[in-house]
Protein backbone atom coordinates (compact mmCIF):
# COMPACT_ATOMS: atom_id res chain seq x y z
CA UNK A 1 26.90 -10.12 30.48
CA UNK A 2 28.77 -11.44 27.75
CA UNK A 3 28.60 -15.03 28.22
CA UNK A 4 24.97 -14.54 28.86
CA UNK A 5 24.21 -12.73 25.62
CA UNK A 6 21.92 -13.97 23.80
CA UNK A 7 21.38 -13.61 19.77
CA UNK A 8 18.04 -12.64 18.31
CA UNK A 9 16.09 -13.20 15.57
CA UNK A 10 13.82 -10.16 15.34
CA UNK A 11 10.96 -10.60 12.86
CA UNK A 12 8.96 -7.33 11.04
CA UNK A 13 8.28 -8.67 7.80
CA UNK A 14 5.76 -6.39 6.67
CA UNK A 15 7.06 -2.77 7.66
CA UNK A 16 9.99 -1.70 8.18
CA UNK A 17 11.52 -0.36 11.40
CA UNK A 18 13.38 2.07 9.73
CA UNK A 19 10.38 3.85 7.84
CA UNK A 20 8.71 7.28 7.99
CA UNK A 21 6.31 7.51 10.64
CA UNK A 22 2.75 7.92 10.03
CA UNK A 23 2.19 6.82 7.11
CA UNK A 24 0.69 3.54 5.87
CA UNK A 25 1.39 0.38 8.26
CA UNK A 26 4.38 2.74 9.66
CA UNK A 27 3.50 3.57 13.40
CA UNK A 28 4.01 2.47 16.99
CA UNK A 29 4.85 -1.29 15.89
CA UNK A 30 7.61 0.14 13.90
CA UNK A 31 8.89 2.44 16.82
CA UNK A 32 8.92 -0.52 19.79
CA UNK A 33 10.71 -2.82 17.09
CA UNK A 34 13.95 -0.25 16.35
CA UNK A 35 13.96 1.08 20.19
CA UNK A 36 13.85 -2.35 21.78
CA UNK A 37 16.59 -3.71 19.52
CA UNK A 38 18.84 -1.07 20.08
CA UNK A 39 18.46 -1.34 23.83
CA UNK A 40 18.90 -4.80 23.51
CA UNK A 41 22.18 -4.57 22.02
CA UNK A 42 23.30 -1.86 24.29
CA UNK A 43 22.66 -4.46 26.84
CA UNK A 44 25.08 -6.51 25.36
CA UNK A 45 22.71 -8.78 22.89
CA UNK A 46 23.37 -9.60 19.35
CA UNK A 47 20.25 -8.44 17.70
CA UNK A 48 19.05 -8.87 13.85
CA UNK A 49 15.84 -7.24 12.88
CA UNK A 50 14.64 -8.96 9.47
CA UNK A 51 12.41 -6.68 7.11
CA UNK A 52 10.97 -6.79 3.50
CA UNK A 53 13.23 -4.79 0.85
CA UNK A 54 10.92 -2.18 -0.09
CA UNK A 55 13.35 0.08 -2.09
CA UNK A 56 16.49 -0.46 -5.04
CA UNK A 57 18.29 2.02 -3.21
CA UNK A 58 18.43 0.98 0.27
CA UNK A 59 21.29 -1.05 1.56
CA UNK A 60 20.92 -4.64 2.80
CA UNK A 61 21.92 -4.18 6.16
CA UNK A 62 21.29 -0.86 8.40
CA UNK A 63 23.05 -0.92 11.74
CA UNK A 64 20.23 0.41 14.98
CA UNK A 65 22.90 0.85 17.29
CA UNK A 66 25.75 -1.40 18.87
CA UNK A 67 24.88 -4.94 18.41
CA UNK A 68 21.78 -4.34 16.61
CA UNK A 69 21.14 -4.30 13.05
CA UNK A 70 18.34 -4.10 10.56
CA UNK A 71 18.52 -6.98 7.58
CA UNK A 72 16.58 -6.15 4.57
CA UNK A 73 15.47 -9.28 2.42
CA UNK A 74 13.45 -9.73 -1.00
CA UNK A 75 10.15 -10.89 -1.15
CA UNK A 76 9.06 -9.92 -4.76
CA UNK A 77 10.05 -6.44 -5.87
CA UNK A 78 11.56 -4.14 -4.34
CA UNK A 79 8.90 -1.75 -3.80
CA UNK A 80 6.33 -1.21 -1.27
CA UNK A 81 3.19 -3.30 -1.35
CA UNK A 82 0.05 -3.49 0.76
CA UNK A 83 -0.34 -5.95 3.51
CA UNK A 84 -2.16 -8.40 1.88
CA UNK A 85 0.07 -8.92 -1.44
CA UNK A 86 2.99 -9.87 1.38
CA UNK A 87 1.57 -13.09 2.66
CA UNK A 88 1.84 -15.35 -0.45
CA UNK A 89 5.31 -13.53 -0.56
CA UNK A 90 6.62 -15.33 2.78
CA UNK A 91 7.48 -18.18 1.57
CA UNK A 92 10.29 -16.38 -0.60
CA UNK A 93 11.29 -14.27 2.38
CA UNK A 94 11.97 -17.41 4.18
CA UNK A 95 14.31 -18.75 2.07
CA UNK A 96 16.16 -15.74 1.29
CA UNK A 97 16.46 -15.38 5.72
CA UNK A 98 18.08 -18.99 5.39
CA UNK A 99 19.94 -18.04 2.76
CA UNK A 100 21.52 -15.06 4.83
CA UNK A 101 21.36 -16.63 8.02
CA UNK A 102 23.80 -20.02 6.29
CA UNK A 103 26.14 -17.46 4.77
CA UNK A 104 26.39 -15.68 7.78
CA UNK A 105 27.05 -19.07 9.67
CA UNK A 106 24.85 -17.21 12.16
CA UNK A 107 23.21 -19.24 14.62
CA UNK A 108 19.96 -17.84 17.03
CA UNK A 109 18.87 -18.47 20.35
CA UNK A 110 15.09 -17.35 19.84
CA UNK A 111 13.25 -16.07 17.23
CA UNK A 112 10.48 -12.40 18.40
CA UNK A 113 8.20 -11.98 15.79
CA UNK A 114 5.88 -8.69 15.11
CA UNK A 115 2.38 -8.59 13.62
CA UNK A 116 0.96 -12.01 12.40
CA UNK A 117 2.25 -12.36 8.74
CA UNK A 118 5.59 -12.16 10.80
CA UNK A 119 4.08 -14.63 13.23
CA UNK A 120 3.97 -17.33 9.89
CA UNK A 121 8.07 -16.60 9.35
CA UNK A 122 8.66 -16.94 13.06
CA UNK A 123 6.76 -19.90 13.11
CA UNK A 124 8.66 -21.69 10.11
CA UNK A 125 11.88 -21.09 11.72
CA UNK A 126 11.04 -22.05 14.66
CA UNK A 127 10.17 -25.46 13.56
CA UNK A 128 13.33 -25.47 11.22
CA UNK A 129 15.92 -24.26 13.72
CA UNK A 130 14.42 -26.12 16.76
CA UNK A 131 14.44 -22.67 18.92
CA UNK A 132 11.52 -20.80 20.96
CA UNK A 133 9.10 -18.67 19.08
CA UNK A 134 8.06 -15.50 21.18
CA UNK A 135 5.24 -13.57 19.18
CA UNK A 136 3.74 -10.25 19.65
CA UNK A 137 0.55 -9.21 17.66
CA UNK A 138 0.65 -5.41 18.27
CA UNK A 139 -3.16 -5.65 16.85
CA UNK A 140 -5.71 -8.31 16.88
CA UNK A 141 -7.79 -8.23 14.10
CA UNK A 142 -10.64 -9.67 15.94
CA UNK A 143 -10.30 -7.00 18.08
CA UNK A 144 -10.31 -4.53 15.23
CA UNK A 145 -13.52 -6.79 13.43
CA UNK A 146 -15.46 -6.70 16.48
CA UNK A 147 -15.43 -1.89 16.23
CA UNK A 148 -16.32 -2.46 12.66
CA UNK A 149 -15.17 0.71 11.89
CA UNK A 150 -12.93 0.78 8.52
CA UNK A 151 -12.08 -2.47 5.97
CA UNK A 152 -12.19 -5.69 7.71
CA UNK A 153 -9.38 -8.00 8.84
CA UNK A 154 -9.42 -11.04 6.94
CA UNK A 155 -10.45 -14.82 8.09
CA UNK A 156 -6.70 -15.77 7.02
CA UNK A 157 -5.36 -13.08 9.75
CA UNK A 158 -7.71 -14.34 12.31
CA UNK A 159 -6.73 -17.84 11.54
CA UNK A 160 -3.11 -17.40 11.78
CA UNK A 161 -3.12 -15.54 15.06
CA UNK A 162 -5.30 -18.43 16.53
CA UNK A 163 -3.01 -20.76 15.23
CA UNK A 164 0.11 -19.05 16.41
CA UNK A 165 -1.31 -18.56 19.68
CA UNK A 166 -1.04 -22.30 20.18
CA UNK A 167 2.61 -23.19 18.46
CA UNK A 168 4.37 -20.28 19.98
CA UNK A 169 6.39 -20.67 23.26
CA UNK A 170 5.41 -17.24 23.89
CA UNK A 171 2.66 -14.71 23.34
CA UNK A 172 3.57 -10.87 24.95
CA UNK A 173 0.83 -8.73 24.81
CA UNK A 174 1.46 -5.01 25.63
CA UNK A 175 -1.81 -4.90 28.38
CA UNK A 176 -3.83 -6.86 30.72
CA UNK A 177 -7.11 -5.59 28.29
CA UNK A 178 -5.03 -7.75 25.45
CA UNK A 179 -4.45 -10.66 27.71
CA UNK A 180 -8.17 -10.96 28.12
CA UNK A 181 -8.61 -10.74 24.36
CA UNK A 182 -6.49 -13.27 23.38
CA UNK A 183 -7.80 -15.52 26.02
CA UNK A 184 -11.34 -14.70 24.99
CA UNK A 185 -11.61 -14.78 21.22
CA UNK A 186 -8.08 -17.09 20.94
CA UNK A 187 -8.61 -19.50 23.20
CA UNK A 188 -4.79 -18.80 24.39
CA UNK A 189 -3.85 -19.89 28.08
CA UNK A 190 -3.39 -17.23 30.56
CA UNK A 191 -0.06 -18.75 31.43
CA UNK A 192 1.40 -18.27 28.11
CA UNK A 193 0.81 -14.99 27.96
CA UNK A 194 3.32 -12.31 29.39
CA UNK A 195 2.22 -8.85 29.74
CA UNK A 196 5.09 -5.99 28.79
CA UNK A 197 4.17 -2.18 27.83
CA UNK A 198 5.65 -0.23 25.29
CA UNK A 199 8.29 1.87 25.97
CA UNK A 200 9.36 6.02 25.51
CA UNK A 201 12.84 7.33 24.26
CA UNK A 202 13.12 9.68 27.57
CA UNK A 203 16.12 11.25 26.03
CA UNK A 204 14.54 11.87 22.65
CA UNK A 205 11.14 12.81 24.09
CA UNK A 206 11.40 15.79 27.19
CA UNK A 207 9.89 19.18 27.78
CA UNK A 208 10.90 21.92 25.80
CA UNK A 209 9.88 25.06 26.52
CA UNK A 210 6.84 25.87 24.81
CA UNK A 211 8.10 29.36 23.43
CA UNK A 212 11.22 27.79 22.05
CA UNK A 213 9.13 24.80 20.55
CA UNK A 214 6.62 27.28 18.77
CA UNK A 215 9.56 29.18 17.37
CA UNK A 216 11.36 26.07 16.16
CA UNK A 217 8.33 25.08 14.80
CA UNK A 218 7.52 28.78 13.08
CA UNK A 219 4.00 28.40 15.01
CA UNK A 220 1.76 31.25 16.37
CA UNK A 221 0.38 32.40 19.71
CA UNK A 222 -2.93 30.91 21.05
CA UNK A 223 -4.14 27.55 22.59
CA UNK A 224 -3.50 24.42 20.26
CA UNK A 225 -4.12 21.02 20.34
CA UNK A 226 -2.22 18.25 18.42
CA UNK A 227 -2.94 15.05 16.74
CA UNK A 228 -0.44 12.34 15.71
CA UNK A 229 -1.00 9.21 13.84
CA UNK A 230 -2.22 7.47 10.74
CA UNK A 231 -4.89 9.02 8.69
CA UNK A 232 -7.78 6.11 8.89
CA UNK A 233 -10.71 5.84 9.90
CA UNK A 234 -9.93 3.99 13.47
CA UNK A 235 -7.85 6.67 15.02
CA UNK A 236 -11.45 8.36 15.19
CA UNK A 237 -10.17 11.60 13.73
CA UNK A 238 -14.00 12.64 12.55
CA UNK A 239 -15.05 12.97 16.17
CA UNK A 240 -11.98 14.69 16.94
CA UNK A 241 -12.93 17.48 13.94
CA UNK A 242 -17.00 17.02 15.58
CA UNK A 243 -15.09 18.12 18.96
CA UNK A 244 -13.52 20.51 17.35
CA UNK A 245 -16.56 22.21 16.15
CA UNK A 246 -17.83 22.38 19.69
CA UNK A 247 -15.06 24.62 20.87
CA UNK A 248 -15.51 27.49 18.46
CA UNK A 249 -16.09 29.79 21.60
CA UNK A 250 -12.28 28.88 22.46
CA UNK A 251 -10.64 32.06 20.77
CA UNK A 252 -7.74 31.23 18.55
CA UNK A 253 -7.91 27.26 18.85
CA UNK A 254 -5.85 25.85 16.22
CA UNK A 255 -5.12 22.06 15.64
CA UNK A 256 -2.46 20.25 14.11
CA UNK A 257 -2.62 17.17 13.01
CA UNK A 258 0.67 14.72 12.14
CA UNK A 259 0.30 11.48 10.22
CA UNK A 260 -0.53 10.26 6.88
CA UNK A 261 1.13 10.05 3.00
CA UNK A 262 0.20 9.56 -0.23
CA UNK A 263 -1.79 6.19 0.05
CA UNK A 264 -4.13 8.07 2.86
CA UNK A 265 -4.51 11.28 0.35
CA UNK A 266 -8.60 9.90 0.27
CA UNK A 267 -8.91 10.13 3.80
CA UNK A 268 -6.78 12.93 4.16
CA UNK A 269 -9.57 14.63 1.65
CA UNK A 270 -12.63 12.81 3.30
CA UNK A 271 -11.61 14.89 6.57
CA UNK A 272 -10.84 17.79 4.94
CA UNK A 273 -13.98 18.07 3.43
CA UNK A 274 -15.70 17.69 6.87
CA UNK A 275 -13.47 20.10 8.41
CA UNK A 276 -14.69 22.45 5.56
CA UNK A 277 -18.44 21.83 6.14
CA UNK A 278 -18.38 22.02 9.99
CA UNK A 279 -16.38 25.69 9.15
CA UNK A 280 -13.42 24.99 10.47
CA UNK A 281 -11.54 25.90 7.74
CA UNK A 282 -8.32 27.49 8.54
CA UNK A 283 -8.12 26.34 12.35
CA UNK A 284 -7.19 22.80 11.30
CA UNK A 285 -3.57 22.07 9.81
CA UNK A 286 -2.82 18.99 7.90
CA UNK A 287 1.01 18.55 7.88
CA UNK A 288 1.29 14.85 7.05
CA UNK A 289 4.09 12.97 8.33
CA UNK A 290 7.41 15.06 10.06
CA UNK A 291 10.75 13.56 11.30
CA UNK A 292 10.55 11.82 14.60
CA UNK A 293 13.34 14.21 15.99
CA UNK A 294 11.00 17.21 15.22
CA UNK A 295 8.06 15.59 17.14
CA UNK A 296 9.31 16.50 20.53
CA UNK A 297 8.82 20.43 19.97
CA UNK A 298 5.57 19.62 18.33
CA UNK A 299 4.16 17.89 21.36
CA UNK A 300 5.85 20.47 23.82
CA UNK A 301 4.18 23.02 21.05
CA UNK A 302 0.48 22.23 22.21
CA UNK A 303 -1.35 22.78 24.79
CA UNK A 304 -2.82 19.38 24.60
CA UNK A 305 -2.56 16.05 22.76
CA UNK A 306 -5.96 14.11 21.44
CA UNK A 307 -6.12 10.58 21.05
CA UNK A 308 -9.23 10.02 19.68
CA UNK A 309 -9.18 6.43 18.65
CA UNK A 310 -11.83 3.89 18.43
CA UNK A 311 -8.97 1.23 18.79
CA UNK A 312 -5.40 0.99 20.51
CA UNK A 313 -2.95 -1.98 21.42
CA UNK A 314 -1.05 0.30 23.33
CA UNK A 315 -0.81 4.48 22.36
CA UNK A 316 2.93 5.11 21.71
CA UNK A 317 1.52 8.76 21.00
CA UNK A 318 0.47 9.20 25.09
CA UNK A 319 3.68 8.31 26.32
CA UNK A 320 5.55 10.48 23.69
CA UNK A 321 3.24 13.49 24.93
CA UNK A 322 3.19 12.97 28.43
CA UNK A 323 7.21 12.96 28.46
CA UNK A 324 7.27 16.19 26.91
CA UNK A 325 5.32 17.09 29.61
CA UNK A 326 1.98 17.76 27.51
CA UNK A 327 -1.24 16.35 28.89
CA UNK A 328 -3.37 13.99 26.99
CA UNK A 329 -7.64 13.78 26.63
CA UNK A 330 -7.59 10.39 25.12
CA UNK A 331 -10.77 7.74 24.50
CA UNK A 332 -10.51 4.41 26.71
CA UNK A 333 -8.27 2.01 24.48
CA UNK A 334 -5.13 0.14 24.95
CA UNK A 335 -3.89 1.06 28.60
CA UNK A 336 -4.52 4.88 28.61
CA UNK A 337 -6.78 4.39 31.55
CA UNK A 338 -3.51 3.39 33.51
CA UNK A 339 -0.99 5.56 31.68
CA UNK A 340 -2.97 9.24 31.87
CA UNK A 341 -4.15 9.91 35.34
CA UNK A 342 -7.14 11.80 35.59
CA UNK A 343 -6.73 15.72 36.57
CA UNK A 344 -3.15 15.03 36.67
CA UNK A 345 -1.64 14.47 33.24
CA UNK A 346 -5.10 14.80 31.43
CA UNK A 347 -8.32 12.97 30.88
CA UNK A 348 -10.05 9.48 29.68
CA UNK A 349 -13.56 9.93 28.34
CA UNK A 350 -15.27 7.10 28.92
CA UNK A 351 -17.35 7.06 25.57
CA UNK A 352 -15.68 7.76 21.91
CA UNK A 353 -17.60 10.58 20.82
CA UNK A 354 -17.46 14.40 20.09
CA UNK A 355 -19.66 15.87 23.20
CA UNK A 356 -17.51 13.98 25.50
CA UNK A 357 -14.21 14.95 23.46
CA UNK A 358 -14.96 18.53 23.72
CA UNK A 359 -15.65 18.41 27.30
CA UNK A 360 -12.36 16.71 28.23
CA UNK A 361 -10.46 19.18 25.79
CA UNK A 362 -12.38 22.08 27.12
CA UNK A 363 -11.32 20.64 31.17
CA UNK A 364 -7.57 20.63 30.47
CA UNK A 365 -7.92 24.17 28.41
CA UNK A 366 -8.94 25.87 31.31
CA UNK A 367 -5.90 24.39 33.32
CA UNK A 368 -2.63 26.85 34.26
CA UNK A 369 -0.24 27.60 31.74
CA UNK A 370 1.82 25.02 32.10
CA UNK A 371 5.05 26.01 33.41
CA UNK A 372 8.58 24.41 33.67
CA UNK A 373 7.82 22.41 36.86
CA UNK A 374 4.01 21.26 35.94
CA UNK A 375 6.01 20.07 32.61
CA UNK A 376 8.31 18.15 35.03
CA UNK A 377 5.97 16.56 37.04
CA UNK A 378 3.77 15.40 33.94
CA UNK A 379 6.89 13.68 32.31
CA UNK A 380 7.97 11.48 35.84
CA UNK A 381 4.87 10.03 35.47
CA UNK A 382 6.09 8.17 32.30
CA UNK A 383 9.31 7.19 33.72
CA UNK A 384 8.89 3.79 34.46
CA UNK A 385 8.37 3.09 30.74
CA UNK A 386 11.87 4.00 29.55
CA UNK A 387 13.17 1.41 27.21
CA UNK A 388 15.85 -0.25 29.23
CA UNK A 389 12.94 -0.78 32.04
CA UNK A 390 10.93 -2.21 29.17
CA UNK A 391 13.95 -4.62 27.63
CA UNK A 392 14.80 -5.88 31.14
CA UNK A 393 11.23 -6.55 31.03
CA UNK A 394 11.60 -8.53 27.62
CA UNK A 395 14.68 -10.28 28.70
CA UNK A 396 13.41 -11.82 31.17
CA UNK A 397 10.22 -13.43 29.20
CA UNK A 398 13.04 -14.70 26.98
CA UNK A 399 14.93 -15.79 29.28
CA UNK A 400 11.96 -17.56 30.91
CA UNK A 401 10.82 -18.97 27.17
CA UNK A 402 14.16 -20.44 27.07
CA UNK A 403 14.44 -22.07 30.35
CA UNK A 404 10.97 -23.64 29.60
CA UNK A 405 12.07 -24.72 26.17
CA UNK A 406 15.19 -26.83 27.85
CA UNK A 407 12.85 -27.94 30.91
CA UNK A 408 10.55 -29.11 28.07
CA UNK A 409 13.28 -31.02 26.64
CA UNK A 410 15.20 -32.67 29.10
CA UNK A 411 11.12 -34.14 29.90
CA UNK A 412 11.06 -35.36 26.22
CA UNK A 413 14.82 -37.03 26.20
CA UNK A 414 13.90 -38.46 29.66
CA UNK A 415 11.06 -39.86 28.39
CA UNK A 416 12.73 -41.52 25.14
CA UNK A 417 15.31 -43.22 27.34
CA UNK A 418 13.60 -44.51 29.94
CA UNK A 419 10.04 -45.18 28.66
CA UNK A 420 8.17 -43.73 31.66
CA UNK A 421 7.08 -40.52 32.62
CA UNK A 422 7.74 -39.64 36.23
C-alpha cells in the first residue's frame, strides 16, 4: 500500500468539514468530506482537506485522523460569510494554498473538489500543477432552480458547474438520478461521470436501545418522530408540520426536530408560527443543532425519521437513521427510493405533500414495537454503505482518472515526436 499511496488535494472552500452540523451551509457535504478523508488515510493515503478560516481562534491545521488533515487558509477575514461574498474571495485563497503547498514542498497527485466555488480552486490548480481534477457538486443548482422553492441559485453557479463539467477529468455524482441531470441540463458525457453513494459511520451510528436512548436524551414516553437538517425552506419542513396536523388522533405524538442556528432564527420563527396556528403547540420541539455523537440516541429515540424534502443529492440523514435501526417515511429525492425499502425499513411517498406524509407516518406507526432484532435487521440493510466500501469506491475513480490522465499523455508526447496520430 505504501508505494501506491497516493496524496490528495481535498477541496471545501466554502464550509468547513469540521463545523457544527445543521446549521447554515453545514450538512451532509461537510460529513462525506471529514469521513472520506479519514478513511482515506487509514487506507494508507496522504490526505489534505483545504477550508476557508472562518474563526481567530482556530488553529491552521486540524488533524481528521492518521494521514488526514484539515488546512485552514484566509480568504478575507476570518469570520464566517455567506456563500456568495466567497467567490470574489478565491482568488486570495488560491494563493495563500500555493503559498502553503511551496512551504510545505508538498507535491499532489490529484486534486477532489466539493461544491462548485470549490470546483473554480480545483480547477486553477489543476491547470497550474498539471494534475487531474475530480469534482463533486453535492447540489446542482439547476436542479435546485428548476423546484423553485426558496432563493434562487445564481447564473454564475450554473455557469461554473457547466464549465467545470467540461475541464474536469472527473465528475462523481452520488446517484444515477444525478448522472441524468448533469447529462441533461450540463451537457456532461455519460462516460465522465462516475456514480459513488455517500457513506454511514457504522460504528458511530447503531441501535441503541430505545429506553436507554430516551433516558440519555431526558425524553418522555409516547410515539415520536424526528427531523434532522437545515432549517430552509427545501427540506419541506411546512408539509412535515401540515402532516403533523393530520395525526392529532395519534395520542401523545411528539416531534423533534434537529437543525438550524442563528442565521435560520427567521425560518426557525416562520415554522413556529405555523406550528402555532395549526395548534400544535407543545407537540413540536425545536432543539436546533446537537453534537453529532448525541445524534445516534436521538435517531434510536424515535419511532420514526421524516425526510420531507422537496430536494436531495443524496440524504445522509436516511442512512444515519436506518443504521440505528429507525425506519424512515421520506419524499422521492436523491436515492431514497433505493436506500429505504418499502414495508421493510419504511416508506417513499411518491408526491411531496402533507396527505401523503401523514399516511406514510401513520403506516409505519402502526408497525410492532420495534425490538432488538427488527433494529438489527433495519441497520444490515445500510451496510454496504460503510465508508471504507465507499473510499474503495473513490479510489478506484482516482485511480482510473489517473491512469487516463497518463494514457492521455503518452497520446500527446507521441504525437509531438512523431507528427502522426496512429
Amino acid at each position: 500500500m505504501r508505494q501506491n499511496r497516493l496524496r490528495m488535494a481535498l477541496l471545501s472552500a466554502h464550509s468547513c468539514p469540521a463545523g457544527a452540523l445543521g446549521t447554515r451551509d453545514t450538512g451532509g457535504m461537510n460529513v462525506y468530506i471529514r469521513e472520506l478523508a479519514r478513511e482515506l488515510g487509514r487506507e494508507g493515503h496522504l490526505v489534505d482537506v483545504y477550508t476557508r478560516a472562518h474563526g481567530s481562534r482556530e488553529p491552521q491545521i486540524v488533524a481528521l485522523g492518521e494521514n488526514a488533515r484539515l488546512v485552514h487558509l484566509k480568504a478575507g477575514e476570518n469570520r464566517k460569510i455567506k456563500k456568495a461574498a466567497l467567490y470574489p474571495r478565491l482568488p486570495e485563497f488560491a494563493a495563500n494554498l500555493e503559498s502553503f503547498v511551496e512551504e510545505g514542498d508538498l507535491r499532489y497527485d490529484l486534486v477532489f473538489s466539493h461544491y462548485w466555488l470549490s470546483g473554480w480552486l480545483g480547477e486553477y490548480l489543476q491547470q497550474q500543477w498539471r494534475v487531474p481534477h475530480m469534482v463533486m457538486f453535492h447540489t446542482l443548482g439547476a436542479a435546485k432552480n428548476a423546484i423553485g422553492i426558496g432563493e434562487a441559485e445564481s447564473e454564475l453557479r450554473i455557469a461554473t458547474e457547466r464549465r467545470l463539467v467540461a475541464t474536469a477529468d472527473r465528475v462523481i455524482a452520488a446517484t444515477e438520478k444525478e448522472k441524468w441531470t448533469l447529462a441533461r441540463d450540463y451537457g456532461c458525457s455519460a462516460t465522465k461521470i462516475g456514480v459513488v453513494p455517500c457513506g454511514v459511520d457504522l460504528e458511530l451510528f447503531r441501535p441503541v436501545d430505545k429506553a436507554v436512548a430516551r433516558r440519555k436524551l431526558k425524553l418522555g414516553p409516547g410515539r415520536m418522530i424526528l427531523f434532522v437538517g437545515r432549517m430552509e425552506p427545501l427540506k419541506g419542513i411546512d408539509n412535515l408540520l401540515q402532516a403533523r396536523s393530520r395525526l392529532k388522533h395519534v395520542p401523545g405524538l411528539q416531534m423533534l426536530l434537529l437543525g438550524g442556528d442563528r442565521h435560520s432564527l427567521a425560518e426557525a420563527s416562520r415554522l413556529k408560527a405555523l406550528a402555532n396556528d395549526l395548534g400544535l403547540d407543545g407537540s413540536v420541539l425545536f432543539l436546533g443543532s446537537v453534537r453529532q455523537d448525541l445524534l445516534p440516541y436521538f435517531y434510536s429515540a424515535a419511532d420514526a425519521c421524516v425526510i420531507p424534502s422537496h430536494y436531495e443529492s443524496f440524504s445522509l440523514v436516511a442512512l444515519e437513521s436506518l443504521a440505528c435501526g429507525t425506519p424512515v417515511v421520506a419524499t422521492d429525492v436523491g436515492d431514497l427510493k433505493n436506500i429505504v425499502h418499502d414495508g421493510a425499513s419504511g416508506y417513499v411517498v411518491p408526491v411531496n405533500d402533507p396527505d401523503q406524509l401523514a399516511r406514510g407516518i401513520e403506516s409505519l406507526l402502526s408497525w410492532p414495537s420495534r425490538d432488538r432484532e427488527t433494529a438489527s435487521v433495519i441497520s444490515a440493510s445500510v451496510r454496504r454503505f460503510s465508508w471504507p466500501n465507499i473510499a474503495t469506491a473513490i479510489m478506484e475513480e482516482c485511480r482510473e482518472t489517473l491512469a487516463a490522465r497518463r494514457a492521455e499523455h503518452r497520446c500527446s508526447t507521441l504525437v509531438h515526436t512523431t507528427g502522426c496520430v496512429s
